[in-house]
PDB file of N, CA and C in Angstrom:
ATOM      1  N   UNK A   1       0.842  -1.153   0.000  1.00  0.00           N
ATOM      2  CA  UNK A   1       0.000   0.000   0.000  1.00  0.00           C
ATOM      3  C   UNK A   1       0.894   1.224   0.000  1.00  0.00           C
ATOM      4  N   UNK A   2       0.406   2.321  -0.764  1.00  0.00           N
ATOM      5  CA  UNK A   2       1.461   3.168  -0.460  1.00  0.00           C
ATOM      6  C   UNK A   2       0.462   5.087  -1.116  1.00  0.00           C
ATOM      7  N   UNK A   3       0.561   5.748  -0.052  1.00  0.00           N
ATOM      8  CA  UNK A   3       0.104   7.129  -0.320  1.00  0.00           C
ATOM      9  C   UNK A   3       0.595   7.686  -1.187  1.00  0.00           C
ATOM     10  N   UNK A   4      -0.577   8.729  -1.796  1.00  0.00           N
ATOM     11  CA  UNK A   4       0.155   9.668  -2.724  1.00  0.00           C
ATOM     12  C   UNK A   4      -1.084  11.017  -2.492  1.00  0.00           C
ATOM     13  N   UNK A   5      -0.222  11.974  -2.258  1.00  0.00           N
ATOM     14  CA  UNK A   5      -0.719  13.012  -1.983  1.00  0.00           C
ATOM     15  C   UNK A   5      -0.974  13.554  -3.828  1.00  0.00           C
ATOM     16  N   UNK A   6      -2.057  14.346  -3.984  1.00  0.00           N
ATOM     17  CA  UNK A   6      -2.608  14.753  -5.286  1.00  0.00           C
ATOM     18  C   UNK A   6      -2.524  16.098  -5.131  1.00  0.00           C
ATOM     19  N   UNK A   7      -2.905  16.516  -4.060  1.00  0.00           N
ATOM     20  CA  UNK A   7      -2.970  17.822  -3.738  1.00  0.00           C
ATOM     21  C   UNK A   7      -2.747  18.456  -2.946  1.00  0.00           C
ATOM     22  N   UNK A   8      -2.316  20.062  -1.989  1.00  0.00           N
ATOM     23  CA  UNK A   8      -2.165  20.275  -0.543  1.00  0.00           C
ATOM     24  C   UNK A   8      -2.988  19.776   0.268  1.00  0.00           C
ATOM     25  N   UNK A   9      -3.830  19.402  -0.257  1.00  0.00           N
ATOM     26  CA  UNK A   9      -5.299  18.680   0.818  1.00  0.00           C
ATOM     27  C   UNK A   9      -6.406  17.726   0.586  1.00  0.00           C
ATOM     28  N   UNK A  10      -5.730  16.416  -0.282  1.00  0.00           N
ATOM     29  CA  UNK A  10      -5.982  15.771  -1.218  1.00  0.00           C
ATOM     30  C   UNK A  10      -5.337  14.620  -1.078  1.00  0.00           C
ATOM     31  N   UNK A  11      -5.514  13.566  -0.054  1.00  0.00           N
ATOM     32  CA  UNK A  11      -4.330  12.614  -0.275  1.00  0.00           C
ATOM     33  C   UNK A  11      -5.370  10.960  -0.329  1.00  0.00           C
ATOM     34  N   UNK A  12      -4.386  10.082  -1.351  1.00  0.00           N
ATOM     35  CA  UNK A  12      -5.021   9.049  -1.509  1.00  0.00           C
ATOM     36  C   UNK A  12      -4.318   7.700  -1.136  1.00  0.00           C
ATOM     37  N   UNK A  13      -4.855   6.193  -0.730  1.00  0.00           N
ATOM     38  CA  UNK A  13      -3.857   5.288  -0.499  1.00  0.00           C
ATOM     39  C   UNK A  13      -4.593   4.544  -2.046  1.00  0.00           C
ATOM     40  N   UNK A  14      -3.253   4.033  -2.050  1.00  0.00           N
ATOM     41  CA  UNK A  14      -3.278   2.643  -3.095  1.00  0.00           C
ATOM     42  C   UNK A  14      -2.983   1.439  -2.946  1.00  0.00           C
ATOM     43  N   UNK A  15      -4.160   0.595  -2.331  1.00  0.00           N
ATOM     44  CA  UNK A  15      -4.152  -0.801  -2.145  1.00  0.00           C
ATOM     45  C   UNK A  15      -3.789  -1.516  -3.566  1.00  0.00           C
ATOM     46  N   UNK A  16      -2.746  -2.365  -3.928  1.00  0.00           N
ATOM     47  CA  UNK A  16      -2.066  -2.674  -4.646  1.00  0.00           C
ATOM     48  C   UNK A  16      -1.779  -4.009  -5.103  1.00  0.00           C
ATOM     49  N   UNK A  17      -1.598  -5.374  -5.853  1.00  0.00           N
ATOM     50  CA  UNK A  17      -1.008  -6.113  -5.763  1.00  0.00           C
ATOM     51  C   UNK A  17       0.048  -6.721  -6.881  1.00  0.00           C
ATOM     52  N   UNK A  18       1.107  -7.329  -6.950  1.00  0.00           N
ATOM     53  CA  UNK A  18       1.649  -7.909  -8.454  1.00  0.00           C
ATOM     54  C   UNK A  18       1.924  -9.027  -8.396  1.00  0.00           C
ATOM     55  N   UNK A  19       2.278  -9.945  -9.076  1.00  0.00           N
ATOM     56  CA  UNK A  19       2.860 -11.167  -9.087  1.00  0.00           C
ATOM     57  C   UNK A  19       4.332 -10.769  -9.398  1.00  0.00           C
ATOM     58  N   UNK A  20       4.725 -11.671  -8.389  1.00  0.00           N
ATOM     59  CA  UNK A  20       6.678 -11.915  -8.440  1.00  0.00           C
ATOM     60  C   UNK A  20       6.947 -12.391  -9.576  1.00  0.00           C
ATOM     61  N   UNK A  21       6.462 -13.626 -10.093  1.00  0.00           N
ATOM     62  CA  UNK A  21       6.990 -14.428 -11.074  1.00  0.00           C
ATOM     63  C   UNK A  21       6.848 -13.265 -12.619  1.00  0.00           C
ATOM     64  N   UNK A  22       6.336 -11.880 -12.129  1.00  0.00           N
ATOM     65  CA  UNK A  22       6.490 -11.338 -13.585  1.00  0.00           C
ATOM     66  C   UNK A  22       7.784 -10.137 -13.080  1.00  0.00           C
ATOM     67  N   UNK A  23       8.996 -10.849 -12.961  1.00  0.00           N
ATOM     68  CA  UNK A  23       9.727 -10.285 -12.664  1.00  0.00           C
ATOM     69  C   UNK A  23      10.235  -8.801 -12.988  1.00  0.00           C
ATOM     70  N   UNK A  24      10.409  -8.546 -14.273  1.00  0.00           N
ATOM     71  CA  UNK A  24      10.799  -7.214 -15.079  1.00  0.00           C
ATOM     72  C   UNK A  24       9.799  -6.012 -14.661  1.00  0.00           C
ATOM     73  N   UNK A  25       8.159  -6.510 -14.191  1.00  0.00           N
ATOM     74  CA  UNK A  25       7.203  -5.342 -13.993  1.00  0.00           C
ATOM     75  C   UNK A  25       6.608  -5.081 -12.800  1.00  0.00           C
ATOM     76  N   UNK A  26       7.565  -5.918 -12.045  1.00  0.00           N
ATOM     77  CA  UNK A  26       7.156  -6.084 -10.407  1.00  0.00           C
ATOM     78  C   UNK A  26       7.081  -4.828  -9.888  1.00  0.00           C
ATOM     79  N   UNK A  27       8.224  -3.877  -9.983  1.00  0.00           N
ATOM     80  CA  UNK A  27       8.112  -2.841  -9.036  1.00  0.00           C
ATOM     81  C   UNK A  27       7.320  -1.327  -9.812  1.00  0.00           C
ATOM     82  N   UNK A  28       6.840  -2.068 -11.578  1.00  0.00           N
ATOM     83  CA  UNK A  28       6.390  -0.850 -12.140  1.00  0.00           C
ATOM     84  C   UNK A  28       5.001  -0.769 -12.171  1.00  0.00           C
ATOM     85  N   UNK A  29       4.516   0.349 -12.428  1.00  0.00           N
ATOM     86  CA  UNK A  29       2.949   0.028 -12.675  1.00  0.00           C
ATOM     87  C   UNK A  29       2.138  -0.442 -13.623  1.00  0.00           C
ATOM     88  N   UNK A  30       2.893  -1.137 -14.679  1.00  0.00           N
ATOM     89  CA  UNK A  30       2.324  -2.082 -15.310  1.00  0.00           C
ATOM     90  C   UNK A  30       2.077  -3.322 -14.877  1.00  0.00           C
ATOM     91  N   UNK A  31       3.077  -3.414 -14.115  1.00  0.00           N
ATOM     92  CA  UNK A  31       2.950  -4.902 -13.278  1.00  0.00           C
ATOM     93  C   UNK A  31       2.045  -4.969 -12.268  1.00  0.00           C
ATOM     94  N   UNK A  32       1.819  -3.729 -11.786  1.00  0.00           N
ATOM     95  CA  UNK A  32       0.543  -3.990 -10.548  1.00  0.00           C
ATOM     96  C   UNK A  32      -0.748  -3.542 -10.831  1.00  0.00           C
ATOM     97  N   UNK A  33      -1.800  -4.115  -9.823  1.00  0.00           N
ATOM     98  CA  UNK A  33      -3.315  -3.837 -10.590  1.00  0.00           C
ATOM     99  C   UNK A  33      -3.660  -3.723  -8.821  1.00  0.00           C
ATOM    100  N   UNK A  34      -4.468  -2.308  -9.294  1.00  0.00           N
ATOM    101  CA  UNK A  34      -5.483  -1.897  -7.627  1.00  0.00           C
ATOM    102  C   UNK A  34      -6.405  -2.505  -7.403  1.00  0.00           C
ATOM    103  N   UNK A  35      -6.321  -2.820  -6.089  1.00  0.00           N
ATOM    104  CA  UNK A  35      -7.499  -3.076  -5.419  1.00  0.00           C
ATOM    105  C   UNK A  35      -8.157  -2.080  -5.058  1.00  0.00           C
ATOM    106  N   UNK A  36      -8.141  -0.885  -4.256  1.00  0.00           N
ATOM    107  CA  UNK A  36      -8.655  -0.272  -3.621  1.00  0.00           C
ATOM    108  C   UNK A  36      -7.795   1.285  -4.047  1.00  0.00           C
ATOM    109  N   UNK A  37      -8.821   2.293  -4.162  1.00  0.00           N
ATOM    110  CA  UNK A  37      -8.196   3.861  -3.793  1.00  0.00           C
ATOM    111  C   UNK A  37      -9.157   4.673  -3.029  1.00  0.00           C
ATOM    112  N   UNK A  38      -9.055   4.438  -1.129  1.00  0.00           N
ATOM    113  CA  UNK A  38      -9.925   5.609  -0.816  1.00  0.00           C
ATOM    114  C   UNK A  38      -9.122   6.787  -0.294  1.00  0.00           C
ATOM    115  N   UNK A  39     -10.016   7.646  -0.210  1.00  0.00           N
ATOM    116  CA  UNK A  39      -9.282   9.193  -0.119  1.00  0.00           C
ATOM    117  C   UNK A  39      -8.854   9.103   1.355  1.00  0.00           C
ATOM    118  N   UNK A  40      -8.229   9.900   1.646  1.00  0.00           N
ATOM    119  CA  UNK A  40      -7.606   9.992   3.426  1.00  0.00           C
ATOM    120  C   UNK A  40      -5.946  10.170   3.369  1.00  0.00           C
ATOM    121  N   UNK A  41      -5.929  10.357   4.770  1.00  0.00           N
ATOM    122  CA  UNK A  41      -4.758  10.510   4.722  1.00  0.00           C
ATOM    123  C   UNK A  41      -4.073   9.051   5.460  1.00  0.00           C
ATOM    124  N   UNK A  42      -2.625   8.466   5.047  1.00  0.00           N
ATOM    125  CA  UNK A  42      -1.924   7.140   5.480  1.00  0.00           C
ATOM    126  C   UNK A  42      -1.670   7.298   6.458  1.00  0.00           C
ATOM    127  N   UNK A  43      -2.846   6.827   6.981  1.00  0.00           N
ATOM    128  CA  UNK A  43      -2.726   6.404   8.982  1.00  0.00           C
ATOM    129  C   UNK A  43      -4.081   5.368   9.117  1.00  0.00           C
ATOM    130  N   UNK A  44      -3.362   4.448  10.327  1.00  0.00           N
ATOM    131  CA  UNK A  44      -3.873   3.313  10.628  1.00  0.00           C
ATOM    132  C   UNK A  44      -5.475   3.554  10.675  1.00  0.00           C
ATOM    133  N   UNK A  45      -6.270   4.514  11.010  1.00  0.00           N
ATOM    134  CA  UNK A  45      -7.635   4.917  11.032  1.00  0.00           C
ATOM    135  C   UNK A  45      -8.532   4.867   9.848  1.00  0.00           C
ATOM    136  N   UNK A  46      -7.467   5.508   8.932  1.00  0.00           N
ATOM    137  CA  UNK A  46      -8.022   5.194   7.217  1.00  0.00           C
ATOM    138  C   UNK A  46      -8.006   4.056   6.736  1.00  0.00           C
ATOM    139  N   UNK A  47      -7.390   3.611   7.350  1.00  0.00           N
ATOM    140  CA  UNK A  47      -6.896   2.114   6.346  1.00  0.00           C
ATOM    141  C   UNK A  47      -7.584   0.792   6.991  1.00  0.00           C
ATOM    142  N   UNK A  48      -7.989   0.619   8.570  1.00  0.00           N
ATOM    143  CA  UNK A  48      -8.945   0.309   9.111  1.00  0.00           C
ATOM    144  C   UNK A  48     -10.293   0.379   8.481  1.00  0.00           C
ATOM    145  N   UNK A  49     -10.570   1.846   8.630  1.00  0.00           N
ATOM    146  CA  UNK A  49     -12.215   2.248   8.381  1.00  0.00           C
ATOM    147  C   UNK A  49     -12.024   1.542   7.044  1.00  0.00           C
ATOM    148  N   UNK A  50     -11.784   2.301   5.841  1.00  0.00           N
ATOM    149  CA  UNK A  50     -11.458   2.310   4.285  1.00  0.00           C
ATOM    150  C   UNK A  50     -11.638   0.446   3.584  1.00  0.00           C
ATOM    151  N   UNK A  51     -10.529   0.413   4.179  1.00  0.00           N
ATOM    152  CA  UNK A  51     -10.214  -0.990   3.859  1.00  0.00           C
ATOM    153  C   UNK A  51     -10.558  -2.300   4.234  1.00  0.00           C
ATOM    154  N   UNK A  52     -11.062  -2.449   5.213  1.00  0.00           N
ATOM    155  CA  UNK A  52     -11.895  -3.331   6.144  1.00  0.00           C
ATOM    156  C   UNK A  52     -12.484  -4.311   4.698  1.00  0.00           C
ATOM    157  N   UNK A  53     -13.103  -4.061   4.086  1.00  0.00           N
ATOM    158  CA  UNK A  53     -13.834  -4.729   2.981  1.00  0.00           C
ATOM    159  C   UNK A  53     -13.045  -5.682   2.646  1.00  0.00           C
ATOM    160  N   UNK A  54     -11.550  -5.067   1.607  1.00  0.00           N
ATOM    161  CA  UNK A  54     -11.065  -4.996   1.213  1.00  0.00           C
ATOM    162  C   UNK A  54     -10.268  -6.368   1.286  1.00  0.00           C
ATOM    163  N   UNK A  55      -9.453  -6.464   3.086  1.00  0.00           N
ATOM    164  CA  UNK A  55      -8.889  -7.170   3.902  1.00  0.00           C
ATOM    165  C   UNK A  55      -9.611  -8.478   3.710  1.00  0.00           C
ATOM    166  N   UNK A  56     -10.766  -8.083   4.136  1.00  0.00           N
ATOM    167  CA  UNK A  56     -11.616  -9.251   4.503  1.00  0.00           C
ATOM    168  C   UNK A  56     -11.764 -10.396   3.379  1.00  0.00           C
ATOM    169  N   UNK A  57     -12.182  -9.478   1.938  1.00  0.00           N
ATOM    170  CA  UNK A  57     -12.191 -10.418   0.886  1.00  0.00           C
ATOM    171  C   UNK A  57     -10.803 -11.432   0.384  1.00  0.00           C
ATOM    172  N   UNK A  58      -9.765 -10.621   1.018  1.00  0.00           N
ATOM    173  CA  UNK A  58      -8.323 -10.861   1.005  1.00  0.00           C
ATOM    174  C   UNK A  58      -7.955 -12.498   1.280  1.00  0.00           C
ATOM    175  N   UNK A  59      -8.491 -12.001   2.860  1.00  0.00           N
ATOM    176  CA  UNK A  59      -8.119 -13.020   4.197  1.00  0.00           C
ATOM    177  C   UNK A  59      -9.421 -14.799   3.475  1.00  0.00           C
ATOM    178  N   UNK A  60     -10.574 -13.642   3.112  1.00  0.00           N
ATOM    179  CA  UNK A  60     -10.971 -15.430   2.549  1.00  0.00           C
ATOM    180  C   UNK A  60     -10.643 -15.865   1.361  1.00  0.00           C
ATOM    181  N   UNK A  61     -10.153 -15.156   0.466  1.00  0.00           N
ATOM    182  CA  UNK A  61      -9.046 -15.778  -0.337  1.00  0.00           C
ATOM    183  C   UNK A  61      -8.051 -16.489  -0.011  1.00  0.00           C
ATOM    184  N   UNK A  62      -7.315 -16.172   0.592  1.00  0.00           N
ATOM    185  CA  UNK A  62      -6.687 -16.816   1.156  1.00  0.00           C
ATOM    186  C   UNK A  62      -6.445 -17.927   1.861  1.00  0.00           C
ATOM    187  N   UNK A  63      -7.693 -17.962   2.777  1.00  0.00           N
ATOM    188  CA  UNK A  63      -7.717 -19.381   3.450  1.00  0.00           C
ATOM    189  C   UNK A  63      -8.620 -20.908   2.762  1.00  0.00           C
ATOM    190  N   UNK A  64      -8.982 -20.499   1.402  1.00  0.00           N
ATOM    191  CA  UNK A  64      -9.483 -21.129   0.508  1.00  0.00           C
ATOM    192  C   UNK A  64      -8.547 -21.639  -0.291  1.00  0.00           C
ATOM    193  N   UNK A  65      -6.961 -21.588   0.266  1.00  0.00           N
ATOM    194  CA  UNK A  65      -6.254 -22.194  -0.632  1.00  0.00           C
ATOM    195  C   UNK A  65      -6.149 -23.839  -1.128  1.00  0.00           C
ATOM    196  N   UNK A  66      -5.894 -24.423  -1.538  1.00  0.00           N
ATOM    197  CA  UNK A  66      -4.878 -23.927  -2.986  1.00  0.00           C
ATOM    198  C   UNK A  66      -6.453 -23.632  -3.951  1.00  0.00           C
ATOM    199  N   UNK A  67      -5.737 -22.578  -5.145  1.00  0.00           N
ATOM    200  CA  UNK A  67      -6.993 -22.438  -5.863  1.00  0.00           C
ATOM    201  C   UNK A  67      -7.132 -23.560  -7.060  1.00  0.00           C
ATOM    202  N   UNK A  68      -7.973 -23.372  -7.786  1.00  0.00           N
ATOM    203  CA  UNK A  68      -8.422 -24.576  -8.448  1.00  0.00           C
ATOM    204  C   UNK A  68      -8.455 -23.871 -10.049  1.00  0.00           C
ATOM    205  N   UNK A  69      -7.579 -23.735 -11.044  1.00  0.00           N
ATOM    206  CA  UNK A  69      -7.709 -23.039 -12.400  1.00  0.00           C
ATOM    207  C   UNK A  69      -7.586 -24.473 -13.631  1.00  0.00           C
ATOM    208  N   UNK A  70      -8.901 -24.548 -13.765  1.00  0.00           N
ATOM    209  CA  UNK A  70      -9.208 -25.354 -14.841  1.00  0.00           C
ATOM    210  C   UNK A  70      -8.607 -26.715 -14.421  1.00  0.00           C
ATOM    211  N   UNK A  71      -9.300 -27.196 -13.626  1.00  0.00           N
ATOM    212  CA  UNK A  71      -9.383 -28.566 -12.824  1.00  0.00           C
ATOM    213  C   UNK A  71      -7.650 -28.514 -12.266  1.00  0.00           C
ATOM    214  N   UNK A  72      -6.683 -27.475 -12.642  1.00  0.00           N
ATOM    215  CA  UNK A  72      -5.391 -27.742 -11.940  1.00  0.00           C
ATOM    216  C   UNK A  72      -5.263 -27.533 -10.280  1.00  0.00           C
ATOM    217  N   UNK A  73      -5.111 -27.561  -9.428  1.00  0.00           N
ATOM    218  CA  UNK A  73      -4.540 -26.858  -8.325  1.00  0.00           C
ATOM    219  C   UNK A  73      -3.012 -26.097  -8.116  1.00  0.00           C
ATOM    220  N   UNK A  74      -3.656 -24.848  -7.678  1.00  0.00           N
ATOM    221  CA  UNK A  74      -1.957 -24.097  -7.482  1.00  0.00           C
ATOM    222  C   UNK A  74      -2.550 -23.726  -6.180  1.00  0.00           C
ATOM    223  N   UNK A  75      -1.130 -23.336  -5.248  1.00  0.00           N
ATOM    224  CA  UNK A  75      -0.683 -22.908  -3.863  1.00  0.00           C
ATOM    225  C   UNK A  75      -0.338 -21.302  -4.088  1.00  0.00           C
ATOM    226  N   UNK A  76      -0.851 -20.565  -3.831  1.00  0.00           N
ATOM    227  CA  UNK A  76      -0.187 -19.007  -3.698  1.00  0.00           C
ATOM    228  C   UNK A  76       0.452 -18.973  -2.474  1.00  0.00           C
ATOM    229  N   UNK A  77       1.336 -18.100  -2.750  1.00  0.00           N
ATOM    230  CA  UNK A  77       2.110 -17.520  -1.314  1.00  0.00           C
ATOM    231  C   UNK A  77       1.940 -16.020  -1.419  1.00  0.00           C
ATOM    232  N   UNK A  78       1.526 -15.231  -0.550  1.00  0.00           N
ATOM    233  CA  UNK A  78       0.935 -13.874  -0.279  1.00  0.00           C
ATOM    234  C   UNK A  78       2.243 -13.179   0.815  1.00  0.00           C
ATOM    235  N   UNK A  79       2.686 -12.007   0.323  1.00  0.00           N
ATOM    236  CA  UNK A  79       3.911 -11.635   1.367  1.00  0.00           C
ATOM    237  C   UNK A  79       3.203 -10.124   1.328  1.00  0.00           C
TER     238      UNK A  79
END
């Protein structure tokens, strides 16, 4: 996640994610796709209130592992 102020009084977070294995676009923004942009400023209160949804859909992803893509099974690892 990471803030970006837009304006003197205007600031937004960007819930974020990429895959590792696409090595070359990992740290660019082609390589990553948003989850979430609410307005506020980056403190634990925003990102609580804001994101709560967010987390949640996360966390049961997650514990639904391994996923199942066209009768295969794969294991994600989430860092």
């Amino acid at each position: 996640m990471d803030g970006a102020r837009i304006s003197r009084t205007t600031n937004f977070l960007i819930l974020s994610f990429s895959l590792l294995q696409n090595k070359e676009n990992v740290m660019s923004s082609k390589g990553n796709r948003t989850i979430a942009v609410p307005n506020g400023p980056e403190d634990y209160n925003t990102v609580c209130d804001s994101l709560k949804k967010s987390f949640e859909e996360i966390n049961k992803f997650i514990a639904q592992m391994p996923i199942d893509v066209d009768g295969k099974n794969y294991a994600l690892d989430f860092f």
